[in-house]
PDB file of N, CA and C in Angstrom:
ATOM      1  N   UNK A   1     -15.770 -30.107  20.185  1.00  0.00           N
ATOM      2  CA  UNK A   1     -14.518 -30.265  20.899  1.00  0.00           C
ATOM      3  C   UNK A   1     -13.334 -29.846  20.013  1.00  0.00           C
ATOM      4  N   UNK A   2     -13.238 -30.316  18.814  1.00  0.00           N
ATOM      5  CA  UNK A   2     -12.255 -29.555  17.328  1.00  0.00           C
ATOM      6  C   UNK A   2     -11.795 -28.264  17.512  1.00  0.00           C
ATOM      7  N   UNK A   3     -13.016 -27.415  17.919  1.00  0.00           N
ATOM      8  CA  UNK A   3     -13.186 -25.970  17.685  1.00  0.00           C
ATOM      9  C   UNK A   3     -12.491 -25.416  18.989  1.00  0.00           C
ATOM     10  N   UNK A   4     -12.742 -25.913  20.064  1.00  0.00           N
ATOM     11  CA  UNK A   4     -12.087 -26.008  21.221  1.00  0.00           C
ATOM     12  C   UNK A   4     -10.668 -25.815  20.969  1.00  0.00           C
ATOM     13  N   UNK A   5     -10.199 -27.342  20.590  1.00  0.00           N
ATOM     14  CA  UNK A   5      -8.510 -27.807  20.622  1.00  0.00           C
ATOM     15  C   UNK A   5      -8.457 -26.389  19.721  1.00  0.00           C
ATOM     16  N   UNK A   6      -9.046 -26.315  18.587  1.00  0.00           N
ATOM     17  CA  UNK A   6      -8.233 -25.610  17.713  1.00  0.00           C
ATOM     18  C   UNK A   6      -8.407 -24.134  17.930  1.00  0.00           C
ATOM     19  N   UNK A   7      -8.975 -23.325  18.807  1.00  0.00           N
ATOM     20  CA  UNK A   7      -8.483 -22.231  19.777  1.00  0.00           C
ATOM     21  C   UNK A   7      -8.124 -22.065  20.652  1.00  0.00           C
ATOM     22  N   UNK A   8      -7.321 -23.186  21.138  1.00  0.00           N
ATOM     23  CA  UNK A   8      -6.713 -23.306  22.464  1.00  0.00           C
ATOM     24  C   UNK A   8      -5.376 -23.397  21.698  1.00  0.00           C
ATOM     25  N   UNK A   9      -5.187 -24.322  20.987  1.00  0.00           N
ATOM     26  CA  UNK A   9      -3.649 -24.565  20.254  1.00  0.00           C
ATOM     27  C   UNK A   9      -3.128 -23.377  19.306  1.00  0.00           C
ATOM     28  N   UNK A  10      -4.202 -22.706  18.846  1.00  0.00           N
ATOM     29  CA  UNK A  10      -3.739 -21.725  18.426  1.00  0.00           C
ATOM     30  C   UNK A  10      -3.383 -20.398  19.157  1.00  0.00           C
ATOM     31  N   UNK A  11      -4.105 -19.861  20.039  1.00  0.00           N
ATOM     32  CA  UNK A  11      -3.440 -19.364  21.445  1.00  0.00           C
ATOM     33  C   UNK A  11      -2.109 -19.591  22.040  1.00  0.00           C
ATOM     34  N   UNK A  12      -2.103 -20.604  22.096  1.00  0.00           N
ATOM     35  CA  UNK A  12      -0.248 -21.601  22.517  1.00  0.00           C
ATOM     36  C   UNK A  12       0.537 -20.820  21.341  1.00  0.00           C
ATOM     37  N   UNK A  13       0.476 -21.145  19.906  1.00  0.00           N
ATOM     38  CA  UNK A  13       1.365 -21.184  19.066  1.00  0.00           C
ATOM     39  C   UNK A  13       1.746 -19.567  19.304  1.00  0.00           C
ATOM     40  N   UNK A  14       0.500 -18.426  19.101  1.00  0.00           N
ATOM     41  CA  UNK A  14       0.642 -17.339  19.090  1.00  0.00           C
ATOM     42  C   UNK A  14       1.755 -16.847  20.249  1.00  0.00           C
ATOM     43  N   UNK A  15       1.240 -17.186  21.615  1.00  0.00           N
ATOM     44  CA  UNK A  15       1.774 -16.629  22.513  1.00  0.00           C
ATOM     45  C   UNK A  15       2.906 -16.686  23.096  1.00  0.00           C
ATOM     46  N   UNK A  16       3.554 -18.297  22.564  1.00  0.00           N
ATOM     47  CA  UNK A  16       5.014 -19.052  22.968  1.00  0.00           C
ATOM     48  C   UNK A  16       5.630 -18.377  21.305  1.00  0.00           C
ATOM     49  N   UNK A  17       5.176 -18.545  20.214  1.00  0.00           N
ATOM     50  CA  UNK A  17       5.996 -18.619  19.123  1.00  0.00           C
ATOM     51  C   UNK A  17       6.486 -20.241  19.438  1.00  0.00           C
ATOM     52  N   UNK A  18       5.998 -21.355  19.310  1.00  0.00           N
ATOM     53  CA  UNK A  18       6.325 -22.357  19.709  1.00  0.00           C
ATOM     54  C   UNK A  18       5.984 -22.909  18.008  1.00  0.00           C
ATOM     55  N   UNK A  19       7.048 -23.811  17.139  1.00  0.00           N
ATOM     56  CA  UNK A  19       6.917 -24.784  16.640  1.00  0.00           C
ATOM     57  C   UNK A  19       5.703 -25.604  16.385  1.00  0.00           C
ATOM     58  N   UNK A  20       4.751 -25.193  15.072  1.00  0.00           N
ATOM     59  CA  UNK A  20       3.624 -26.015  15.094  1.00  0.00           C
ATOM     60  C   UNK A  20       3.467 -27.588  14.933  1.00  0.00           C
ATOM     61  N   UNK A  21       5.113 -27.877  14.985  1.00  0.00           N
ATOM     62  CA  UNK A  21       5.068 -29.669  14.920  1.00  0.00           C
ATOM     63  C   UNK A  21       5.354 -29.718  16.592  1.00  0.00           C
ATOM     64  N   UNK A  22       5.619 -29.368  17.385  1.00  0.00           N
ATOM     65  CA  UNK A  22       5.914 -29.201  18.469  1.00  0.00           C
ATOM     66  C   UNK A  22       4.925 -29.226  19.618  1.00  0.00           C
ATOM     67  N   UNK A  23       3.948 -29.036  19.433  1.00  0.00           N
ATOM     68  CA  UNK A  23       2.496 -28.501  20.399  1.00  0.00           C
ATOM     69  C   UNK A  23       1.510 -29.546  19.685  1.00  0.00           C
ATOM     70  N   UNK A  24       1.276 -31.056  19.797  1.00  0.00           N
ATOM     71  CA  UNK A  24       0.543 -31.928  19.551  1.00  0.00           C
ATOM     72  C   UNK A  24      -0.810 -31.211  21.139  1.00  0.00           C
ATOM     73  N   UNK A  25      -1.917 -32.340  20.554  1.00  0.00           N
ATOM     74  CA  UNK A  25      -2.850 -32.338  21.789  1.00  0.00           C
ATOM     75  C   UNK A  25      -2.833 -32.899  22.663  1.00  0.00           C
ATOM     76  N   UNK A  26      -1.047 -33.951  22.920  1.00  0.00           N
ATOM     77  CA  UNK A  26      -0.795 -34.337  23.676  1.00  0.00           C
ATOM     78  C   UNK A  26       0.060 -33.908  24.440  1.00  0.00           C
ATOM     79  N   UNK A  27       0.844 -32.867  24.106  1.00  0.00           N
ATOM     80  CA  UNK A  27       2.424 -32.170  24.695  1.00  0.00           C
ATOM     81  C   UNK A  27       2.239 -32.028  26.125  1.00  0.00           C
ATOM     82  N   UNK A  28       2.991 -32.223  26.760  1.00  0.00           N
ATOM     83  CA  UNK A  28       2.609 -31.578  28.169  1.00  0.00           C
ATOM     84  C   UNK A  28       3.668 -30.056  28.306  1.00  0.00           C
ATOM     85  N   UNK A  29       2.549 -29.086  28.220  1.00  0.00           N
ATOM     86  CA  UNK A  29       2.757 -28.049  28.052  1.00  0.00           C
ATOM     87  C   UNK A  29       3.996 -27.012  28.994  1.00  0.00           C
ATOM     88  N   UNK A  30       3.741 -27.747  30.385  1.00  0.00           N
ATOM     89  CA  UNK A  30       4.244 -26.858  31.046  1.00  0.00           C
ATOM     90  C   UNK A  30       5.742 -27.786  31.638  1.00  0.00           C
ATOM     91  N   UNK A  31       5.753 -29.106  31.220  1.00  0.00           N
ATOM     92  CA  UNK A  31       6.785 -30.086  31.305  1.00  0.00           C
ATOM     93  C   UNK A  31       7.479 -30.136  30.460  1.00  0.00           C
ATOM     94  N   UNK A  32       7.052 -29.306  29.085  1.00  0.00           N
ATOM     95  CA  UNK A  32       7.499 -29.693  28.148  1.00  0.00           C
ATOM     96  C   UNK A  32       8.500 -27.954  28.036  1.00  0.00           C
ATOM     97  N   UNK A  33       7.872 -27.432  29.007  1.00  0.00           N
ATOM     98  CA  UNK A  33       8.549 -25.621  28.743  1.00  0.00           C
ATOM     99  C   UNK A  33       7.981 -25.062  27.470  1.00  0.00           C
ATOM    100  N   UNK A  34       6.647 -25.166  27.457  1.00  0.00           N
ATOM    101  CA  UNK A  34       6.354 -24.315  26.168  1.00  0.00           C
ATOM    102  C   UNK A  34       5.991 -23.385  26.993  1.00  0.00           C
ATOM    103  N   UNK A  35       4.859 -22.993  28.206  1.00  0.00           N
ATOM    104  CA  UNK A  35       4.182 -22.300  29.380  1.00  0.00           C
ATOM    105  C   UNK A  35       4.999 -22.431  30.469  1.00  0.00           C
ATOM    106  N   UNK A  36       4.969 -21.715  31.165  1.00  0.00           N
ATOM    107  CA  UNK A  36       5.669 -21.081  32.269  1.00  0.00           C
ATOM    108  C   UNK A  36       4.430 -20.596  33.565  1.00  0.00           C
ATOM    109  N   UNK A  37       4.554 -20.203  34.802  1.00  0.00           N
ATOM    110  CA  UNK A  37       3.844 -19.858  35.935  1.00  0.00           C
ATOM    111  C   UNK A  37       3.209 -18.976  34.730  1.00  0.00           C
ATOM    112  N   UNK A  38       3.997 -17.871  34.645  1.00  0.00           N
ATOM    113  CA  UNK A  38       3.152 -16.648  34.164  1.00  0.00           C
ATOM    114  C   UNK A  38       2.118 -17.379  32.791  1.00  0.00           C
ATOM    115  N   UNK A  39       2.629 -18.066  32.278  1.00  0.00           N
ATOM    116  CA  UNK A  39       2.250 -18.551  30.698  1.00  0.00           C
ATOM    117  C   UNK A  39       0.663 -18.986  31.374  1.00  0.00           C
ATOM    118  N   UNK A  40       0.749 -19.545  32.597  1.00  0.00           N
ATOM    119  CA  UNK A  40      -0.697 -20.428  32.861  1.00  0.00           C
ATOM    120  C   UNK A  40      -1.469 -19.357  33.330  1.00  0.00           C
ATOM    121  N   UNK A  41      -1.090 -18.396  33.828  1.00  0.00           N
ATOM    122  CA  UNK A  41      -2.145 -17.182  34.432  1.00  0.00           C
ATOM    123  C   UNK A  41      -2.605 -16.751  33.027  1.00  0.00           C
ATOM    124  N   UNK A  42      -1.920 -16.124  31.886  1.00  0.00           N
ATOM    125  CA  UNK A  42      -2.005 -15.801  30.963  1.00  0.00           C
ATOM    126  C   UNK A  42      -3.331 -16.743  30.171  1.00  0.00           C
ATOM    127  N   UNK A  43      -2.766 -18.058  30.071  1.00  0.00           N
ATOM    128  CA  UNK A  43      -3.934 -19.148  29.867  1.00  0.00           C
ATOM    129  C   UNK A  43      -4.986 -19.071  30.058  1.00  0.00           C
ATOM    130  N   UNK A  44      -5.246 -18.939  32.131  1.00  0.00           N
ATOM    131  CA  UNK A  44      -6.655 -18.831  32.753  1.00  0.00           C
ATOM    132  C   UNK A  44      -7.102 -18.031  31.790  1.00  0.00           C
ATOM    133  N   UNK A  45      -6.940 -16.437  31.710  1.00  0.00           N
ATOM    134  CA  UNK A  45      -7.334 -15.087  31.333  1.00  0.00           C
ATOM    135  C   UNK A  45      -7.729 -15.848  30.169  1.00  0.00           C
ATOM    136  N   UNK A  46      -7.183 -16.111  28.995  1.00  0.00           N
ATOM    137  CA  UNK A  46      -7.442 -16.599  27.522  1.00  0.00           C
ATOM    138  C   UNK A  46      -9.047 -17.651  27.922  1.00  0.00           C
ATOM    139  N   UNK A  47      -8.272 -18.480  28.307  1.00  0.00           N
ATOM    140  CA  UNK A  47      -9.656 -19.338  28.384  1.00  0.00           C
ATOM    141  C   UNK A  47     -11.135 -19.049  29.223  1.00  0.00           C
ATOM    142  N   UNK A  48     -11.062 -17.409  30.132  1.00  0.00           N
ATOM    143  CA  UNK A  48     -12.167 -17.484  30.788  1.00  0.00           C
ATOM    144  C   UNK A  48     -12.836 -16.443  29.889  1.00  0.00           C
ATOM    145  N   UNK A  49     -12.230 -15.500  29.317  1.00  0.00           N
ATOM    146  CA  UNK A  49     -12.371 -14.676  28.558  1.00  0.00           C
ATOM    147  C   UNK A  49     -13.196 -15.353  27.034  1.00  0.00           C
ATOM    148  N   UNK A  50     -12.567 -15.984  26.423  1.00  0.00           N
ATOM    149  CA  UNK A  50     -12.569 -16.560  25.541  1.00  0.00           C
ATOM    150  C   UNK A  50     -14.047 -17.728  25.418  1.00  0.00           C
ATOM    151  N   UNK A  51     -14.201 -18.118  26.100  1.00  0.00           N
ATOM    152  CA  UNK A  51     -15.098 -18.958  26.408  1.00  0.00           C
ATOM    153  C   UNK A  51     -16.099 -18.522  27.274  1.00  0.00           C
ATOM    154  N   UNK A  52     -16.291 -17.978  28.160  1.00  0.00           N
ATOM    155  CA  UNK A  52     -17.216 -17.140  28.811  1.00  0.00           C
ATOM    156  C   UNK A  52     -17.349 -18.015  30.167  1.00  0.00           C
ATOM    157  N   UNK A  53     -16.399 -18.859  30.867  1.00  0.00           N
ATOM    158  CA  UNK A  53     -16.191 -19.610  31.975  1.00  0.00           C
ATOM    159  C   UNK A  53     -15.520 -18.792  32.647  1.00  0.00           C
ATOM    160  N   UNK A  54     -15.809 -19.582  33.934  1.00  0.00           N
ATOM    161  CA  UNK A  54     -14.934 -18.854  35.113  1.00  0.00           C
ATOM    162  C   UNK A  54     -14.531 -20.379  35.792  1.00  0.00           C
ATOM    163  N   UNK A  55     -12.958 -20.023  36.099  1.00  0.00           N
ATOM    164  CA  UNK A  55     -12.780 -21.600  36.713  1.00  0.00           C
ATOM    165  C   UNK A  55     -12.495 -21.314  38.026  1.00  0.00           C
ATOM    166  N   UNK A  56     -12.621 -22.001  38.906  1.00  0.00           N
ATOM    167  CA  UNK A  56     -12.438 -21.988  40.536  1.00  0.00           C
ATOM    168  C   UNK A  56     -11.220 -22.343  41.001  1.00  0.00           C
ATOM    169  N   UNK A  57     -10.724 -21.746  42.085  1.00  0.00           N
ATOM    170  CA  UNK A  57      -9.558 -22.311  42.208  1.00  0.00           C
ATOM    171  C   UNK A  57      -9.056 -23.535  42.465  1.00  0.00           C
ATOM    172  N   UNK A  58     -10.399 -24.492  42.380  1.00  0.00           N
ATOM    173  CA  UNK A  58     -10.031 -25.515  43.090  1.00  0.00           C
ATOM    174  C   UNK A  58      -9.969 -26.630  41.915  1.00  0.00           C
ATOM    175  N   UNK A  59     -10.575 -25.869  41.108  1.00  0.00           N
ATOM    176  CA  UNK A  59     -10.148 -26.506  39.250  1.00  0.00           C
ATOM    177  C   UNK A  59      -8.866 -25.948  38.724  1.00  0.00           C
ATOM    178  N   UNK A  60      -7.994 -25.322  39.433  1.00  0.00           N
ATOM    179  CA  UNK A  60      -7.254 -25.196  38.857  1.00  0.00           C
ATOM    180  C   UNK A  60      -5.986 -25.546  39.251  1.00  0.00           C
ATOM    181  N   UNK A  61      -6.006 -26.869  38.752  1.00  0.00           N
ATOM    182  CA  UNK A  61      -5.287 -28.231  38.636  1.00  0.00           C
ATOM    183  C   UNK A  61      -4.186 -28.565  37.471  1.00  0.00           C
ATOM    184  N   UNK A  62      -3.316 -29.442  37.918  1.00  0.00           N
ATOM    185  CA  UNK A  62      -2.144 -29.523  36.429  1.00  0.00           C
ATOM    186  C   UNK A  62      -2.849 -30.553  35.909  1.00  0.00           C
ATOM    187  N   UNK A  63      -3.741 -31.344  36.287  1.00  0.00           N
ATOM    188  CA  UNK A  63      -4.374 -31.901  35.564  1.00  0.00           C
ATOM    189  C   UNK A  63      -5.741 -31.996  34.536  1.00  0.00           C
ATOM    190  N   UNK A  64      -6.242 -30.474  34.704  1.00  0.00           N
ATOM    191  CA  UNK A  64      -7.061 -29.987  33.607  1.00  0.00           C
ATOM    192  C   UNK A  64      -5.841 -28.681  32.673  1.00  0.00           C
ATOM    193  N   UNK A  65      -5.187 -28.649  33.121  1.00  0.00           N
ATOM    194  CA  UNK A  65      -4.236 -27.985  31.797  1.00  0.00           C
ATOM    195  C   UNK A  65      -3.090 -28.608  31.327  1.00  0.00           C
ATOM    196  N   UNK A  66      -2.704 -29.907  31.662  1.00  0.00           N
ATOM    197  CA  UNK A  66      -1.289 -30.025  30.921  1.00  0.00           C
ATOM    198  C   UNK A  66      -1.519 -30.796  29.856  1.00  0.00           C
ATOM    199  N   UNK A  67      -2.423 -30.469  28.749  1.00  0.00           N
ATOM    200  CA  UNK A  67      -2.079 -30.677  27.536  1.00  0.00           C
ATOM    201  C   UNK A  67      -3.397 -30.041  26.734  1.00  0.00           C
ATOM    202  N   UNK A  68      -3.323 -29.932  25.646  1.00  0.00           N
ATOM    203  CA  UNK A  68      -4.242 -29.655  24.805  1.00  0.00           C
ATOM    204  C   UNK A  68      -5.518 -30.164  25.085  1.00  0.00           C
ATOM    205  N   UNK A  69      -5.318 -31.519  25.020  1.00  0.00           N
ATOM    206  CA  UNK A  69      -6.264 -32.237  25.288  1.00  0.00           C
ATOM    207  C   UNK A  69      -7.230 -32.047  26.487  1.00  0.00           C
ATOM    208  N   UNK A  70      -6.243 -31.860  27.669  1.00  0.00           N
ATOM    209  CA  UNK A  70      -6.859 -32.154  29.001  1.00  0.00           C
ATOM    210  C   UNK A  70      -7.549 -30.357  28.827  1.00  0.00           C
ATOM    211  N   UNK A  71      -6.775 -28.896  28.568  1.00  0.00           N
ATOM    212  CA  UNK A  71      -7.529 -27.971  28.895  1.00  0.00           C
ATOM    213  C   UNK A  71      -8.792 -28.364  27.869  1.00  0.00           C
ATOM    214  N   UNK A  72      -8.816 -28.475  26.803  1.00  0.00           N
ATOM    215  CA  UNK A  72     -10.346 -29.208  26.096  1.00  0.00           C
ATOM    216  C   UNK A  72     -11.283 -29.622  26.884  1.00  0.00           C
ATOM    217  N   UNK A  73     -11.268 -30.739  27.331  1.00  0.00           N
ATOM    218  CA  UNK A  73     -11.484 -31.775  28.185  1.00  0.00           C
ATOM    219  C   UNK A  73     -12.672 -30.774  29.095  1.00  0.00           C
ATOM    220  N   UNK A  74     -11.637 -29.981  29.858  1.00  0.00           N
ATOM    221  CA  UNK A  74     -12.158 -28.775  31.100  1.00  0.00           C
ATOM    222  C   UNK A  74     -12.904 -28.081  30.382  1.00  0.00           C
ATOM    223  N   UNK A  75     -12.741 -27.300  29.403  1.00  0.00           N
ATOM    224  CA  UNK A  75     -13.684 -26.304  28.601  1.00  0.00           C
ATOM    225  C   UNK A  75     -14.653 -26.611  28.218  1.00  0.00           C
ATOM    226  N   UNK A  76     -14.704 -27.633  27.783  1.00  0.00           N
ATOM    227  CA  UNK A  76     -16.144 -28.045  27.530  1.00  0.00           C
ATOM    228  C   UNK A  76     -16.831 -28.945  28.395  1.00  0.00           C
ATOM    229  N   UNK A  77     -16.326 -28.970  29.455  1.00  0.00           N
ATOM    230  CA  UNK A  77     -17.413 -29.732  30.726  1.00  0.00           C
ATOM    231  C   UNK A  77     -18.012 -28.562  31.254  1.00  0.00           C
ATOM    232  N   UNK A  78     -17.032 -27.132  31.037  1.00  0.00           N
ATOM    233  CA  UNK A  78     -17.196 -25.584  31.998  1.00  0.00           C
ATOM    234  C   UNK A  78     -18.277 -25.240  30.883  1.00  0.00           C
ATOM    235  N   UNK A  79     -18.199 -25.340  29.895  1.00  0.00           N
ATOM    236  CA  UNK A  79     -19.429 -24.702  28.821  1.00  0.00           C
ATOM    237  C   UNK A  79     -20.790 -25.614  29.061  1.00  0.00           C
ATOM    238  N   UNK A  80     -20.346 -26.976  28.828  1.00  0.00           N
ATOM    239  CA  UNK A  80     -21.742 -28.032  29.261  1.00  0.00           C
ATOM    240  C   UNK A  80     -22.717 -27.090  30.659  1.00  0.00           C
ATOM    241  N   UNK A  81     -21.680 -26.773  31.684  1.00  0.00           N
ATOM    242  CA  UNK A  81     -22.303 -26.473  33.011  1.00  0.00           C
ATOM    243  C   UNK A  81     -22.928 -25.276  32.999  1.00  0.00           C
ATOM    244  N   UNK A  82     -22.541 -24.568  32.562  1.00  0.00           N
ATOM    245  CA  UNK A  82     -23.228 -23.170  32.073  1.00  0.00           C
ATOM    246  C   UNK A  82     -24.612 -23.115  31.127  1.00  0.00           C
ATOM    247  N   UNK A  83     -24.538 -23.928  30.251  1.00  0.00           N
ATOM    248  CA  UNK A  83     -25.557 -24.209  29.601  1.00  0.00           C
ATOM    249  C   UNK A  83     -26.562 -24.193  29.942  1.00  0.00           C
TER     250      UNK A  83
END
Protein backbone atom coordinates (compact mmCIF):
# COMPACT_ATOMS: atom_id res chain seq x y z
CA UNK A 1 0.00 0.00 0.00
CA UNK A 2 3.41 2.50 0.72
CA UNK A 3 4.35 1.91 -2.83
CA UNK A 4 0.93 2.82 -3.91
CA UNK A 5 0.59 6.23 -1.75
CA UNK A 6 4.04 6.87 -2.80
CA UNK A 7 3.25 6.85 -6.69
CA UNK A 8 0.23 8.37 -6.46
CA UNK A 9 1.63 11.40 -4.29
CA UNK A 10 4.30 11.69 -6.34
CA UNK A 11 2.24 12.06 -9.56
CA UNK A 12 0.22 14.96 -7.58
CA UNK A 13 3.47 16.78 -6.67
CA UNK A 14 4.79 16.44 -10.34
CA UNK A 15 1.72 17.46 -12.09
CA UNK A 16 0.22 20.42 -9.72
CA UNK A 17 3.89 21.63 -8.74
CA UNK A 18 2.06 21.56 -5.42
CA UNK A 19 4.08 22.06 -2.05
CA UNK A 20 5.39 18.75 -0.62
CA UNK A 21 4.21 19.83 2.97
CA UNK A 22 0.97 20.53 1.39
CA UNK A 23 -0.33 17.11 -0.19
CA UNK A 24 -0.52 14.87 3.16
CA UNK A 25 -2.48 11.34 2.53
CA UNK A 26 -5.09 13.09 3.91
CA UNK A 27 -5.58 16.45 1.78
CA UNK A 28 -8.66 16.52 0.05
CA UNK A 29 -7.38 17.02 -3.20
CA UNK A 30 -9.91 18.47 -5.22
CA UNK A 31 -11.45 20.66 -2.09
CA UNK A 32 -8.41 21.57 -1.33
CA UNK A 33 -7.69 22.98 -5.27
CA UNK A 34 -4.66 21.06 -5.78
CA UNK A 35 -6.82 18.94 -8.93
CA UNK A 36 -9.24 20.39 -10.95
CA UNK A 37 -12.13 18.51 -13.48
CA UNK A 38 -9.33 18.24 -15.94
CA UNK A 39 -6.64 17.33 -13.04
CA UNK A 40 -9.06 14.10 -12.24
CA UNK A 41 -9.33 12.90 -15.93
CA UNK A 42 -5.62 13.36 -16.03
CA UNK A 43 -5.56 11.16 -12.67
CA UNK A 44 -7.94 8.35 -14.16
CA UNK A 45 -5.29 8.11 -17.23
CA UNK A 46 -2.22 8.05 -14.53
CA UNK A 47 -3.76 5.54 -12.42
CA UNK A 48 -5.19 3.10 -15.17
CA UNK A 49 -2.14 3.29 -17.06
CA UNK A 50 0.08 3.06 -14.28
CA UNK A 51 -1.33 0.27 -12.52
CA UNK A 52 -2.81 -1.78 -15.20
CA UNK A 53 -6.69 -1.17 -13.89
CA UNK A 54 -9.48 -0.01 -15.57
CA UNK A 55 -12.08 1.78 -13.38
CA UNK A 56 -15.83 1.89 -14.29
CA UNK A 57 -17.74 4.63 -14.34
CA UNK A 58 -19.60 3.80 -11.68
CA UNK A 59 -16.32 3.78 -9.45
CA UNK A 60 -15.75 6.81 -10.32
CA UNK A 61 -16.72 8.47 -7.25
CA UNK A 62 -15.34 11.58 -5.05
CA UNK A 63 -15.14 9.17 -2.70
CA UNK A 64 -12.44 6.79 -4.03
CA UNK A 65 -10.30 9.89 -5.07
CA UNK A 66 -10.41 12.66 -2.64
CA UNK A 67 -7.38 11.98 -0.93
CA UNK A 68 -4.30 10.07 -1.12
CA UNK A 69 -5.45 7.78 0.98
CA UNK A 70 -8.86 7.01 -0.41
CA UNK A 71 -7.31 6.77 -4.34
CA UNK A 72 -4.86 3.99 -2.45
CA UNK A 73 -7.59 2.49 -0.84
CA UNK A 74 -9.27 1.97 -4.70
CA UNK A 75 -5.97 0.83 -6.27
CA UNK A 76 -5.35 -1.73 -4.47
CA UNK A 77 -8.81 -3.33 -4.07
CA UNK A 78 -8.63 -2.76 -8.38
CA UNK A 79 -5.17 -4.73 -8.29
CA UNK A 80 -6.51 -7.38 -5.49
CA UNK A 81 -9.46 -7.98 -8.28
CA UNK A 82 -7.40 -8.52 -11.12
CA UNK A 83 -5.24 -10.81 -9.48
Amino acid sequence: MEEIKSKIRQYILESTYASPDSVKDDSLIFMEGIFDSMGFLLLINFIEEGFGIKAKDSELLEDNFESIDAISKFVAGKVLQAA
